[in-house]
N, C-alpha and C. Protein backbone atom coordinates (compact mmCIF):
# COMPACT_ATOMS: atom_id res chain seq x y z
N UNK A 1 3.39 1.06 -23.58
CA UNK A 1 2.94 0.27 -22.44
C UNK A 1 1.46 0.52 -22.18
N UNK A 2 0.82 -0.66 -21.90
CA UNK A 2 -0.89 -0.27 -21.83
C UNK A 2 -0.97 -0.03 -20.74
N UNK A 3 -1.68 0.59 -20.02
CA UNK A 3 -2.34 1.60 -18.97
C UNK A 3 -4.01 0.75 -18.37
N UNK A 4 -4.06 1.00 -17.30
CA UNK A 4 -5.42 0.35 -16.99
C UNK A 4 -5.53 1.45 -16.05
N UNK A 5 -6.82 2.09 -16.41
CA UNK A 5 -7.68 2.84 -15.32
C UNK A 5 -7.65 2.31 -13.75
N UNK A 6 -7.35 2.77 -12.77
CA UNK A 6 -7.95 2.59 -11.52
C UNK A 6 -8.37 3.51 -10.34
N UNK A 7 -8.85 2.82 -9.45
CA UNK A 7 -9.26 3.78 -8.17
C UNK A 7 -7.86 3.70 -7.25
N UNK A 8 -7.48 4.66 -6.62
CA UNK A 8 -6.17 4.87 -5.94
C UNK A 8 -6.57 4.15 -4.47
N UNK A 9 -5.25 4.01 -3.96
CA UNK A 9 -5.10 3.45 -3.05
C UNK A 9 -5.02 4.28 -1.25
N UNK A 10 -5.64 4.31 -0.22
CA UNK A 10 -4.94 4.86 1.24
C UNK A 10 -4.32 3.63 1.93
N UNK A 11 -3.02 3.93 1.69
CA UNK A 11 -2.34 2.65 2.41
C UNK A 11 -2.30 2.75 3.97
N UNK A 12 -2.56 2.53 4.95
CA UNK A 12 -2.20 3.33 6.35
C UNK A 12 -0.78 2.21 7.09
N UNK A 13 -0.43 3.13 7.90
CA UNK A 13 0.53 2.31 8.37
C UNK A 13 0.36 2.78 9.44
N UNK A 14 0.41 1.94 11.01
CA UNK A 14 0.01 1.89 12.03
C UNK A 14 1.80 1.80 12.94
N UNK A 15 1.81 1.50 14.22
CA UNK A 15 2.50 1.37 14.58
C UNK A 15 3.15 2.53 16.36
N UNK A 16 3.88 1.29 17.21
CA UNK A 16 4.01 2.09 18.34
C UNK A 16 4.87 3.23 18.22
N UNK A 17 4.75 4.31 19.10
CA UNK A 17 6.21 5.27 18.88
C UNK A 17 7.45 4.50 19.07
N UNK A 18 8.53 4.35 18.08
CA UNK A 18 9.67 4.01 18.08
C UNK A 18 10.04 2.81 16.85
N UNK A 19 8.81 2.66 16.61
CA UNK A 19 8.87 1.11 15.74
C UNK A 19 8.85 1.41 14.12
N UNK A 20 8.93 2.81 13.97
CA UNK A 20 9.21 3.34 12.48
C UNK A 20 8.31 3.33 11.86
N UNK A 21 6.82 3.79 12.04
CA UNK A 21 6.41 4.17 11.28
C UNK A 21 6.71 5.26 9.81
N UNK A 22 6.83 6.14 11.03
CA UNK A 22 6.60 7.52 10.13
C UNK A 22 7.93 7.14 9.48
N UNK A 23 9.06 7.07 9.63
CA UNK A 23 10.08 6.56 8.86
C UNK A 23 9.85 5.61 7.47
N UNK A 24 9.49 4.89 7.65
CA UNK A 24 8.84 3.67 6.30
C UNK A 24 8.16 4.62 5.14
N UNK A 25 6.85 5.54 6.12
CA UNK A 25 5.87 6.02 5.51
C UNK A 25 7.15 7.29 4.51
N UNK A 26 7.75 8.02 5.05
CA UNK A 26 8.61 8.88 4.28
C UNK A 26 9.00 8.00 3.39
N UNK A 27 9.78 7.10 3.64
CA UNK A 27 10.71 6.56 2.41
C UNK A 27 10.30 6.06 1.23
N UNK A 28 8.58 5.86 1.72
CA UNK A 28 7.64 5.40 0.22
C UNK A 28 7.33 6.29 -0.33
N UNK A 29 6.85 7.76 0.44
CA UNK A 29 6.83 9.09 -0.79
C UNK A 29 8.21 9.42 -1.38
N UNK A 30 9.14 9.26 -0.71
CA UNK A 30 10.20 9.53 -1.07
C UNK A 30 11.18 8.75 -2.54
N UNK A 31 10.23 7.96 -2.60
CA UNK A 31 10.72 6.48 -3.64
C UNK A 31 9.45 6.73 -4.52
N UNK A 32 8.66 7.36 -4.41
CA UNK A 32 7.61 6.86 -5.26
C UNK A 32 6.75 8.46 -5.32
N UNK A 33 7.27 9.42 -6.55
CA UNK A 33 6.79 10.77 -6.83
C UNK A 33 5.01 10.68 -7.02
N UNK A 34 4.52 9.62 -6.93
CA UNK A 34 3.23 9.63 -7.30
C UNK A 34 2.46 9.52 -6.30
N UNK A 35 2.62 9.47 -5.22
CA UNK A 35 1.96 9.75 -3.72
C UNK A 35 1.29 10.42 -3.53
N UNK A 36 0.52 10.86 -2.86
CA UNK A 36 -0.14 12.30 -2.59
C UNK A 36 0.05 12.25 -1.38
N UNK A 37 0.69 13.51 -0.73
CA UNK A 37 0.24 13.89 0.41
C UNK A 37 -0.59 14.37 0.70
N UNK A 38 -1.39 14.00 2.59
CA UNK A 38 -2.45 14.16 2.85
C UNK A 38 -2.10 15.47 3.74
N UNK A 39 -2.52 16.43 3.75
CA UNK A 39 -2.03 17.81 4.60
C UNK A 39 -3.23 17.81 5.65
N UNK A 40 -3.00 17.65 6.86
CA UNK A 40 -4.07 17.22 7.90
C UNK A 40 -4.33 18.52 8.49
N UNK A 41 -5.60 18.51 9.24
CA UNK A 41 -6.04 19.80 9.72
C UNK A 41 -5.54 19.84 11.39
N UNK A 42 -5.32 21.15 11.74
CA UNK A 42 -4.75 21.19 13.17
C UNK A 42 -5.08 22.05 14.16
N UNK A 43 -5.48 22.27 15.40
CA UNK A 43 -6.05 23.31 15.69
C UNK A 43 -4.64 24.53 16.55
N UNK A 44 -3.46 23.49 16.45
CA UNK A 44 -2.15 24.13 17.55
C UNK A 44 -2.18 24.99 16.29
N UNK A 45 -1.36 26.36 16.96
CA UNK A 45 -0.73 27.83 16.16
C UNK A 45 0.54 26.76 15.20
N UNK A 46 0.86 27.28 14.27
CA UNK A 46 1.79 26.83 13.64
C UNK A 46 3.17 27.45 14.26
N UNK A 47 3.99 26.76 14.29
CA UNK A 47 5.51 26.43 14.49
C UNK A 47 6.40 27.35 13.32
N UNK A 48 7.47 27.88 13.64
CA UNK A 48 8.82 28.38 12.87
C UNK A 48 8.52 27.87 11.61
N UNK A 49 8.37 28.66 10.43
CA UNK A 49 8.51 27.57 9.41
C UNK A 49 7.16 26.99 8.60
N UNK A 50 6.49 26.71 9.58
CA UNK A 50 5.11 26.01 8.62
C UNK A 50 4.24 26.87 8.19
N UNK A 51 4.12 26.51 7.15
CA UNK A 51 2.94 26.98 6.25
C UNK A 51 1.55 26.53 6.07
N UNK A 52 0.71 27.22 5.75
CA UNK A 52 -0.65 27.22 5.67
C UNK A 52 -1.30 25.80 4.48
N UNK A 53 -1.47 24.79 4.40
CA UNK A 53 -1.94 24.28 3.31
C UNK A 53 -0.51 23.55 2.59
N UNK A 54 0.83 23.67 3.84
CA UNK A 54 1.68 22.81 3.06
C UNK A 54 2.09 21.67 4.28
N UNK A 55 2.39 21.98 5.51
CA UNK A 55 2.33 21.30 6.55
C UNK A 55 1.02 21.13 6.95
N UNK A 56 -0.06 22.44 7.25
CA UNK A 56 -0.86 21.55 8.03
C UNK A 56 -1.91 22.59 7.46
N UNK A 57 -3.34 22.27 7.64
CA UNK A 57 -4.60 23.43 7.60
C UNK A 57 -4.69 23.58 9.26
N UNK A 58 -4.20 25.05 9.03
CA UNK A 58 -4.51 25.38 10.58
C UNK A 58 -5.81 26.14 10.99
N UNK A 59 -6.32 25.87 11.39
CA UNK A 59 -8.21 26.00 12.12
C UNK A 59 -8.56 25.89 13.83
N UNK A 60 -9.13 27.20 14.31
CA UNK A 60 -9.75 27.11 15.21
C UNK A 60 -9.87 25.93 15.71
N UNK A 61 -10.65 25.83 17.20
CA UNK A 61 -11.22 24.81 17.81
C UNK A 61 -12.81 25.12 17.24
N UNK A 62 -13.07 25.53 16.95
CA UNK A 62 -14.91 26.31 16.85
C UNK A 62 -14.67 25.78 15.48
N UNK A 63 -13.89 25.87 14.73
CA UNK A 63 -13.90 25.60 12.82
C UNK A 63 -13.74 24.37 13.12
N UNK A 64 -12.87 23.96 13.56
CA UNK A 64 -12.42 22.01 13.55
C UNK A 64 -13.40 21.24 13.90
N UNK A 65 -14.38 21.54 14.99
CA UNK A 65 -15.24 20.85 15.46
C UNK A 65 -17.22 21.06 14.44
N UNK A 66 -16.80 22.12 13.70
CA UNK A 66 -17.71 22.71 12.74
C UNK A 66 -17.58 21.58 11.15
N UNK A 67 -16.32 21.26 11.26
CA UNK A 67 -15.93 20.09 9.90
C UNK A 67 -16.07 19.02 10.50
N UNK A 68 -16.05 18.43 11.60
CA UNK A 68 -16.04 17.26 11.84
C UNK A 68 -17.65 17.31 11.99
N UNK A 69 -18.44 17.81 12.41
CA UNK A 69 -19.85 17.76 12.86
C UNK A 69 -20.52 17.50 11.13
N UNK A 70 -19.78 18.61 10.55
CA UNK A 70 -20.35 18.50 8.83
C UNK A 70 -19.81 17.67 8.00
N UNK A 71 -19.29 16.40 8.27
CA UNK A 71 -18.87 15.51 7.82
C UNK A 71 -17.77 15.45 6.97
N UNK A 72 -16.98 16.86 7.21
CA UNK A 72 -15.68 17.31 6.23
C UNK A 72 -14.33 15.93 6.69
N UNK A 73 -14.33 15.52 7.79
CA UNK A 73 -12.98 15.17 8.13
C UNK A 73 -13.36 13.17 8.00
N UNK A 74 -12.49 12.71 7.21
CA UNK A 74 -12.33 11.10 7.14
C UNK A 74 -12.00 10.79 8.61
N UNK A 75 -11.23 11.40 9.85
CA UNK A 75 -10.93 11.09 10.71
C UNK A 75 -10.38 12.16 11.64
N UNK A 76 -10.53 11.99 12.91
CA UNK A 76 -10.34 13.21 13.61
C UNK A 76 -10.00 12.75 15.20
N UNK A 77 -9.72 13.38 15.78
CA UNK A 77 -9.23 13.12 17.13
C UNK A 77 -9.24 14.57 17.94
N UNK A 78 -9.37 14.44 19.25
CA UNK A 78 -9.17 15.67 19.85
C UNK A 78 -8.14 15.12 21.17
N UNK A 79 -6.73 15.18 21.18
CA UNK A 79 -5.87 15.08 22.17
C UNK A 79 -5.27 16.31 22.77
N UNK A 80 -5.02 15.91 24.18
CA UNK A 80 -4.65 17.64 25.04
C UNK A 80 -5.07 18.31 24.58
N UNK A 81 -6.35 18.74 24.30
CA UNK A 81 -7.24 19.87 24.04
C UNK A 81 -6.95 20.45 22.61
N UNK A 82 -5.92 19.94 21.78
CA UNK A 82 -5.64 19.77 20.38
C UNK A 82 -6.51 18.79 19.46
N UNK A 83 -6.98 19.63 18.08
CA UNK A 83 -7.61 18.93 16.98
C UNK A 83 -6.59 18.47 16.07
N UNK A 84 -6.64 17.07 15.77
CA UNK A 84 -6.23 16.45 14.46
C UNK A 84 -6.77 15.59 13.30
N UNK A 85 -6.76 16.08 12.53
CA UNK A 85 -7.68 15.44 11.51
C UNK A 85 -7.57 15.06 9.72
N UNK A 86 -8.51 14.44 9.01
CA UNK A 86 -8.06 14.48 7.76
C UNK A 86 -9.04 14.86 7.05
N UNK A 87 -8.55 15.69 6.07
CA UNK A 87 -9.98 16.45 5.17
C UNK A 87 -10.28 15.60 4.11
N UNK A 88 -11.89 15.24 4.02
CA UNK A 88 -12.31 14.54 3.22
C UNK A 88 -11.99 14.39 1.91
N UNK A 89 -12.18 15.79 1.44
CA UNK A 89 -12.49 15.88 -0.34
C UNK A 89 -11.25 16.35 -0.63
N UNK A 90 -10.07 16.35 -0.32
CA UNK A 90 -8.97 15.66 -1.47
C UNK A 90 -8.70 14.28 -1.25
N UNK A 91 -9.22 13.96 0.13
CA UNK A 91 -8.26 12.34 -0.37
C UNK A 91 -9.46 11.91 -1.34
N UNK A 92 -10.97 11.82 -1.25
CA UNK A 92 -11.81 11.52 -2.26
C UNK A 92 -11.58 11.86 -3.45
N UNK A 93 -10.75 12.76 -3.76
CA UNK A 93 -10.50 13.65 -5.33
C UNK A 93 -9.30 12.68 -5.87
N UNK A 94 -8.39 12.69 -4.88
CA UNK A 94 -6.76 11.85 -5.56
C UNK A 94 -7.76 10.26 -5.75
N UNK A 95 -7.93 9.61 -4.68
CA UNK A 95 -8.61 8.30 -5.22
C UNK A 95 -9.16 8.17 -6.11
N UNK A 96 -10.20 9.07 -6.90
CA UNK A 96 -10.92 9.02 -7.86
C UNK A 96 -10.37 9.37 -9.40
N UNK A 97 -8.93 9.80 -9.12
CA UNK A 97 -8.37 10.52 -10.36
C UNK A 97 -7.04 9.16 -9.85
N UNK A 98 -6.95 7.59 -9.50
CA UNK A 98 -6.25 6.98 -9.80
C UNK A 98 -4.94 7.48 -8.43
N UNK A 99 -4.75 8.29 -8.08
CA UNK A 99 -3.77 8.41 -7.00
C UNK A 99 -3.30 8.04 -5.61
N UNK A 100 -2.74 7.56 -5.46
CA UNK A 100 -2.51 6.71 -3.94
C UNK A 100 -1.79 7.53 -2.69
N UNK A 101 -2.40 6.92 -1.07
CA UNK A 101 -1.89 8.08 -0.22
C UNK A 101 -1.21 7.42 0.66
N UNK A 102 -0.29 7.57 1.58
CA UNK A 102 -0.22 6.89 2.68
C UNK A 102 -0.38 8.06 3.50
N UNK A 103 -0.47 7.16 4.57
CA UNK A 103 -1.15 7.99 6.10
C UNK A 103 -0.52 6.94 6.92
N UNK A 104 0.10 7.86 8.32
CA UNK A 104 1.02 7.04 9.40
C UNK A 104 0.20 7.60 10.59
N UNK A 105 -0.88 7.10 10.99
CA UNK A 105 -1.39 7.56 11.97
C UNK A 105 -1.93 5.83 12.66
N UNK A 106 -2.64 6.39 14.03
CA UNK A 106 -2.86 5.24 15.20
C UNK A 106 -4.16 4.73 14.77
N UNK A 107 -3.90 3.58 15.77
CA UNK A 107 -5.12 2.38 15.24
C UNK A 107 -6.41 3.03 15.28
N UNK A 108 -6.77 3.90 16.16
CA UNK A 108 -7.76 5.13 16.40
C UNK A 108 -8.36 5.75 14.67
N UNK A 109 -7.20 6.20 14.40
CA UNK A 109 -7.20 6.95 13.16
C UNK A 109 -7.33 5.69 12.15
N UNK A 110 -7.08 4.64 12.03
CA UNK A 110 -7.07 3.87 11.14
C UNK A 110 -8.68 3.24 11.29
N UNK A 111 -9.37 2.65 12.58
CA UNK A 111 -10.52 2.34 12.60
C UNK A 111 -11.14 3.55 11.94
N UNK A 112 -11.55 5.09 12.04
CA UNK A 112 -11.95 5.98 11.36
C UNK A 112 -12.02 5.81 10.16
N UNK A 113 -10.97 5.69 9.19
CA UNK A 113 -10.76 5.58 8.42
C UNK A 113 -10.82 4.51 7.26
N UNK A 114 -10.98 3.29 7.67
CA UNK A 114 -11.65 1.95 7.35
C UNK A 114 -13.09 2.41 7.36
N UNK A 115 -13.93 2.84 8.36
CA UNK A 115 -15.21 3.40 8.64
C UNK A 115 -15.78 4.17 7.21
N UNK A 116 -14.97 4.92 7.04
CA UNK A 116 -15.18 5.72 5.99
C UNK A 116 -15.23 5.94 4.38
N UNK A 117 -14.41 5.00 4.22
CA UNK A 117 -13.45 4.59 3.00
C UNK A 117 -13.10 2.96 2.79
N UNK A 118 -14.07 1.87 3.46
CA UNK A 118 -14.04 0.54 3.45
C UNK A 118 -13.36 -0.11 2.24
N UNK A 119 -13.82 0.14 1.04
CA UNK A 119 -13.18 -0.48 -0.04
C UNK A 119 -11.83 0.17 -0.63
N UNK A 120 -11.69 1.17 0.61
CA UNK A 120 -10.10 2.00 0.18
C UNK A 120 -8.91 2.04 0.61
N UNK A 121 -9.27 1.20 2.02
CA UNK A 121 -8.17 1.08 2.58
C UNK A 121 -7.22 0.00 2.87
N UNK A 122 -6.00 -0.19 2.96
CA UNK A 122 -5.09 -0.89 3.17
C UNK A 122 -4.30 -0.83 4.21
N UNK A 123 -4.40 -1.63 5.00
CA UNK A 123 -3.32 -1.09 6.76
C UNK A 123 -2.44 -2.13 6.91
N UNK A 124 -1.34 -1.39 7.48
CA UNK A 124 -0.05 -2.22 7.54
C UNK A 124 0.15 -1.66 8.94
N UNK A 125 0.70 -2.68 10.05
CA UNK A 125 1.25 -2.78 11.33
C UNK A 125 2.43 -3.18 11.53
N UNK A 126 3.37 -1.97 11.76
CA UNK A 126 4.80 -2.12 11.92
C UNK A 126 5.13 -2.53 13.63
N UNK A 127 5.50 -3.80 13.89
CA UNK A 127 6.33 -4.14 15.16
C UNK A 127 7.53 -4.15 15.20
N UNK A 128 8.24 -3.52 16.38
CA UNK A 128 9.62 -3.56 16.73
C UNK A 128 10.14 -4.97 16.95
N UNK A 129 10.97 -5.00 16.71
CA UNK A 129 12.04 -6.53 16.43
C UNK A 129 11.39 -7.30 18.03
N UNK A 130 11.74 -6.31 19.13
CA UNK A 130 11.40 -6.91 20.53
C UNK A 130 11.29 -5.58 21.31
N UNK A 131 10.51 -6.14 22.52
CA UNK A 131 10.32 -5.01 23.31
C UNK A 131 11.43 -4.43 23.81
N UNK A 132 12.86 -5.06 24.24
CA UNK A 132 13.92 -4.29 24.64
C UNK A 132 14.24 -3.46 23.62
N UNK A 133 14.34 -3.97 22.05
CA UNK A 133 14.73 -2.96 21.22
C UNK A 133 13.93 -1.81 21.35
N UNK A 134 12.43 -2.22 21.38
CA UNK A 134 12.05 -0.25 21.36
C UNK A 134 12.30 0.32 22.40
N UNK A 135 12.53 -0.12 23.33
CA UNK A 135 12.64 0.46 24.63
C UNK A 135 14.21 0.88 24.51
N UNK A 136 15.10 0.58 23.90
CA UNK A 136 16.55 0.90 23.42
C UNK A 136 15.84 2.48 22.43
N UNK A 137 14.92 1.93 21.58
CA UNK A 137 14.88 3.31 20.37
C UNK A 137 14.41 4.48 21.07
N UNK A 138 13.31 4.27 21.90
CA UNK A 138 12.62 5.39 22.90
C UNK A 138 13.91 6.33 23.51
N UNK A 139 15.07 5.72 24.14
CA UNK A 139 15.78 5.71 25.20
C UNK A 139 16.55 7.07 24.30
N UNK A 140 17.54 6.58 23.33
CA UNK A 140 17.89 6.95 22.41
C UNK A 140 17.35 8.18 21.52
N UNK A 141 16.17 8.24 21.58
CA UNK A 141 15.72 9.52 20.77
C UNK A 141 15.30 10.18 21.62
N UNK A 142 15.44 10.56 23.00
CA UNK A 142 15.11 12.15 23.50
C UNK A 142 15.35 11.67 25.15
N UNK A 143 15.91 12.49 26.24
CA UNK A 143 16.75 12.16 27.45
C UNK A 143 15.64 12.39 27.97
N UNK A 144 13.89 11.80 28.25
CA UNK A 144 13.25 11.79 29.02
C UNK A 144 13.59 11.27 30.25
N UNK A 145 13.04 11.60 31.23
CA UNK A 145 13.02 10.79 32.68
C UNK A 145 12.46 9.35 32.92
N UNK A 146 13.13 8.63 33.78
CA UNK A 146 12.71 7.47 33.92
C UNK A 146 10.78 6.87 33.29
N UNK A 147 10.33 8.02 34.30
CA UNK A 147 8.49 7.70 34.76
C UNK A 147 8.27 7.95 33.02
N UNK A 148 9.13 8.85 31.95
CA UNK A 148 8.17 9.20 30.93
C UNK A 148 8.70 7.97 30.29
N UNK A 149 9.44 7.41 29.86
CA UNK A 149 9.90 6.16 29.28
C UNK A 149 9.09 5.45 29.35
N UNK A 150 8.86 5.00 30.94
CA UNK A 150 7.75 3.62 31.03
C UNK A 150 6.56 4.02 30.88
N UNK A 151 6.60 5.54 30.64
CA UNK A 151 5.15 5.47 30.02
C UNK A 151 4.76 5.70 28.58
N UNK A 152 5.83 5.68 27.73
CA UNK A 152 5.86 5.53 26.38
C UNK A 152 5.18 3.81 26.28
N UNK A 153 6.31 2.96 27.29
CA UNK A 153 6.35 1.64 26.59
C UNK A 153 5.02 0.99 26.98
N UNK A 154 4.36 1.65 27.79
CA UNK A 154 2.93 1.33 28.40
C UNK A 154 1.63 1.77 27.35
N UNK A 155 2.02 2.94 26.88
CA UNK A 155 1.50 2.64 25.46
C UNK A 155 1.64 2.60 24.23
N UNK A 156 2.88 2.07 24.01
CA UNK A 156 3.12 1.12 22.90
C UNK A 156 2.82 -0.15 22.66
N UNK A 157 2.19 -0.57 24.57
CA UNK A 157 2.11 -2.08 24.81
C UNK A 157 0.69 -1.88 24.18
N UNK A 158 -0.32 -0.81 24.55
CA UNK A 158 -1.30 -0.53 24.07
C UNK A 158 -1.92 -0.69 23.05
N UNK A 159 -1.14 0.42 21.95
CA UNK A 159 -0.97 0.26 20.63
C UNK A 159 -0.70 -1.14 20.13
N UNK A 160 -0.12 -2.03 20.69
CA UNK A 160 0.45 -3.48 19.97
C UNK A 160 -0.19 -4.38 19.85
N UNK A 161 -1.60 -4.07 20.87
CA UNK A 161 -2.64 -4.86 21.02
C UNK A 161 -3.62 -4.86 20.09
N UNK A 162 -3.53 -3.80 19.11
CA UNK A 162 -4.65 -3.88 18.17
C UNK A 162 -3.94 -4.14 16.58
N UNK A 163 -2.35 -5.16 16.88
CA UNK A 163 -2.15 -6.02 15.30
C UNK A 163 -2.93 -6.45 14.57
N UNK A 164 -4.08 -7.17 15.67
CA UNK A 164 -4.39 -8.25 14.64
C UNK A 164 -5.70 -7.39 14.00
N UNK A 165 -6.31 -5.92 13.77
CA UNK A 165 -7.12 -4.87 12.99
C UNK A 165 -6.58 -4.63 11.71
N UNK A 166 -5.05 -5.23 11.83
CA UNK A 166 -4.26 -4.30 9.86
C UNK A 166 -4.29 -5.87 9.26
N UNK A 167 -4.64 -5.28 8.10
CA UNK A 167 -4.53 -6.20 6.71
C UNK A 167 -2.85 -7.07 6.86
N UNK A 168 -1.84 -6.40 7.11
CA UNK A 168 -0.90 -6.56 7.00
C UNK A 168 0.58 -6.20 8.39
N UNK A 169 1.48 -7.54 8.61
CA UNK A 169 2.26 -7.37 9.38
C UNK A 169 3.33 -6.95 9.30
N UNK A 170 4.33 -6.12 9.80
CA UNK A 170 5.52 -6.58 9.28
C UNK A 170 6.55 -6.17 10.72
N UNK A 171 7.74 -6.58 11.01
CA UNK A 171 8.23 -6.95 12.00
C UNK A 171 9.43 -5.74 11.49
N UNK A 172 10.25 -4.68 12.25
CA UNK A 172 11.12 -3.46 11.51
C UNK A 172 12.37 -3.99 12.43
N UNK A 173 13.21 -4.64 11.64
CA UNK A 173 14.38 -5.31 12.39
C UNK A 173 15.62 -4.54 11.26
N UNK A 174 15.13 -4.26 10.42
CA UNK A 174 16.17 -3.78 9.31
C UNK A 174 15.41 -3.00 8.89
N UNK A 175 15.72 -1.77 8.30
CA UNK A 175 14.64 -0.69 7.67
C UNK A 175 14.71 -0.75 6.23
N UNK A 176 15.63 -1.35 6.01
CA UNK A 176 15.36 -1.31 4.30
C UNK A 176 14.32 -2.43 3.80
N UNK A 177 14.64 -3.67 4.57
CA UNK A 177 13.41 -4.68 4.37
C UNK A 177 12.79 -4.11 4.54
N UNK A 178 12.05 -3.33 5.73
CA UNK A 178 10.54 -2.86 6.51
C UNK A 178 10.39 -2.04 4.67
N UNK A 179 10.82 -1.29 4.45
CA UNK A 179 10.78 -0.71 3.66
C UNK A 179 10.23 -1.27 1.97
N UNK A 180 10.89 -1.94 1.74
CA UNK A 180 10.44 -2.89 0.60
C UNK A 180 9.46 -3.77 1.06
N UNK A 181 9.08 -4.28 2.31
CA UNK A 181 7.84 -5.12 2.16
C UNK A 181 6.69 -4.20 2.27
N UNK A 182 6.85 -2.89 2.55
CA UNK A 182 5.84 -1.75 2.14
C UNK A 182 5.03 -1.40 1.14
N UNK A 183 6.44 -1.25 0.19
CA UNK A 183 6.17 -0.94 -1.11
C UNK A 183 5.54 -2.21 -1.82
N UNK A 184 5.80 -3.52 -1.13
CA UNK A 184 5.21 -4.84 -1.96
C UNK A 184 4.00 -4.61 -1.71
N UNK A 185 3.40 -4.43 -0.34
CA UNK A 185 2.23 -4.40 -0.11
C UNK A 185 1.39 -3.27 -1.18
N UNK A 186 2.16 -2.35 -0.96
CA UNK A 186 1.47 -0.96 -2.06
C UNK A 186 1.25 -1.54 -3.21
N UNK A 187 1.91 -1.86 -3.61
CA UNK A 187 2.15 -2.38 -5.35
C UNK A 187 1.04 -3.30 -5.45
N UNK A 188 0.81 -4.29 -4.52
CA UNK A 188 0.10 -5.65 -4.30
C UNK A 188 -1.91 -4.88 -4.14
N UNK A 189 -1.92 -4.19 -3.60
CA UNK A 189 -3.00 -3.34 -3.46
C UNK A 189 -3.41 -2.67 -5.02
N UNK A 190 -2.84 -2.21 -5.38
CA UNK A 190 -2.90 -1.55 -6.78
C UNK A 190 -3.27 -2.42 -7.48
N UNK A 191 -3.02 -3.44 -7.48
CA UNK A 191 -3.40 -4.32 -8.69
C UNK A 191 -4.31 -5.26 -8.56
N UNK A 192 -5.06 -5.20 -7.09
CA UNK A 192 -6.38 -5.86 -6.82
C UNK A 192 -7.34 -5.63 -8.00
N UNK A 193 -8.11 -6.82 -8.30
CA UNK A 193 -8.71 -7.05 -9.72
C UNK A 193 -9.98 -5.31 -9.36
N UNK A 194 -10.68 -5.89 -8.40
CA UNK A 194 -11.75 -4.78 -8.31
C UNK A 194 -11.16 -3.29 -8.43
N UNK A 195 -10.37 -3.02 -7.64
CA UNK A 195 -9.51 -1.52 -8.27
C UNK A 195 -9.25 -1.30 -9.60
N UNK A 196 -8.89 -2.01 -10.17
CA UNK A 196 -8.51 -2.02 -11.85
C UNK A 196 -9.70 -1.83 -12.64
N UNK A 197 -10.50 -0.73 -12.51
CA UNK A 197 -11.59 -0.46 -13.06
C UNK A 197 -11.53 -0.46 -14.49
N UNK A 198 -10.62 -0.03 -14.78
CA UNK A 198 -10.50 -0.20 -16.47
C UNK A 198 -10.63 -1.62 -17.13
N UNK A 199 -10.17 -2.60 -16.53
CA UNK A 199 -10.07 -3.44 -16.98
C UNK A 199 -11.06 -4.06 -17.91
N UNK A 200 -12.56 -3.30 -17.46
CA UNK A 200 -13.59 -3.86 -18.59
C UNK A 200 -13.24 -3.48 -19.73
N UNK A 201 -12.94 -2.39 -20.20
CA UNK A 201 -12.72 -1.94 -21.31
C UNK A 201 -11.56 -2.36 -21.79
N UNK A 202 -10.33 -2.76 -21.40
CA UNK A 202 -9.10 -3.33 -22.14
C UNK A 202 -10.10 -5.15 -22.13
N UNK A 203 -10.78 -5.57 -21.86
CA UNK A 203 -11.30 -6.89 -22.42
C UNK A 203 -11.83 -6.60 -23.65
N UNK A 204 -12.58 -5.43 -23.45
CA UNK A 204 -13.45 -5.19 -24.90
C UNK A 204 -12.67 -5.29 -25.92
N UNK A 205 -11.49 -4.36 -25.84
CA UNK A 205 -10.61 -4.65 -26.95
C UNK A 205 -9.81 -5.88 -27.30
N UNK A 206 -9.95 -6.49 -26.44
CA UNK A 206 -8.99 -7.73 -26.55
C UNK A 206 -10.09 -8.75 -27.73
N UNK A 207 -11.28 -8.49 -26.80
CA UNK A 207 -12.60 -9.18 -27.73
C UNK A 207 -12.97 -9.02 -29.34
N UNK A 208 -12.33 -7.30 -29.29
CA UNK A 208 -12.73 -6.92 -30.69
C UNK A 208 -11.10 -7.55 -31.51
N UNK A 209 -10.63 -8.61 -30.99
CA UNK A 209 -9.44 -8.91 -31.74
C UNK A 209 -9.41 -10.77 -31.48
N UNK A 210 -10.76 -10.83 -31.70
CA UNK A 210 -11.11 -12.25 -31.28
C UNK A 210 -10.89 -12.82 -32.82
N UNK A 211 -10.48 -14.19 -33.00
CA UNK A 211 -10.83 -14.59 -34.70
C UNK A 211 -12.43 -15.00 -35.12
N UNK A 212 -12.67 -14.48 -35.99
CA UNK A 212 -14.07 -15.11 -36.62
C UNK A 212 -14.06 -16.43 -36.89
């Protein structure tokens, strides 16, 4: 099977809490061994369990704000007095060696990241079927109090407002569809003519098999 050189793909996938992002985003590394994960930098103590450089790079507030100033992080945020971020030079290393990433982070993180990486990125915006349904999924995944509910869906209403920023829509009424129109999109990205850098050179050969 012939092979064509290319530049890898950051697919991002956007989306309110409840509307499956991060869900979609698993099931495409999970389907597809050639992914790279992006291991993001963090400034919270690590949790039971996590490891250094496999869940997260854990760093000071004084170090985090020292990479973002030195242009280390593609994207960064500082919420509740917590750093989150993405380190430059592997996702630059996997792109350049042909490897593709996804990233499930907010429209925040995705403007960053377009910013940075313009001809690299690909964004997909996952909407819930309807607002009662997420407001059913919210309800359902953790016995918050009334006031925190409506203030999930207050900014999810938030988040919903910046669809029309992703390349791509898709509506999560069934997760296996959401799921496969993911991977179409991925696939569909990959094979954009300009990514296919090789391609000059599989012409050459095609040329050197021209008739006289």
């Amino acid at each position: 099977m012939t092979t064509v050189a290319r530049r890898g793909v950051c697919l991002v996938i956007s989306a309110p809490s409840g509307a499956g992002k991060s869900t979609i985003a698993n099931a495409l590394r999970a389907g597809d061994s050639s992914l790279v994960h992006s291991v993001s930098v963090t400034t919270r103590a690590p949790r039971p369990g996590e490891k250094e450089g496999v869940h997260y790079h854990f760093r000071t507030m004084e170090q985090f704000r020292d990479m973002a100033a030195a242009g280390e992080l593609l994207e960064w945020a500082e919420v509740f007095g917590r750093g989150y971020g993405t380190p430059r030079a592997p996702v630059e290393a996997a792109l350049a060696a042909g490897r593709d990433m996804v990233f499930d982070i907010d429209w925040q993180g995705h403007r960053l990241l377009r910013d940075a990486l313009p001809d690299d990125v690909v964004s997909l915006f996952v909407l819930p079927p309807s607002m009662k349904e997420l407001d059913r999924r919210l309800r359902s995944r953790a016995s918050d109090a009334e006031s925190e509910i409506d203030k999930r869906m207050g900014a999810a209403l938030a988040e919903i407002s910046h669809w029309s920023e992703f390349d791509h829509v898709i509506i999560n009424a069934e997760l296996d569809r959401a799921v496969r129109e993911a991977q179409a999109i991925l696939v569909a990205a990959r094979l954009k003519t300009k990514r296919q850098h090789g391609l000059a050179a599989l012409m050459t050969e095609y040329e050197a098999h021209r008739p006289t």
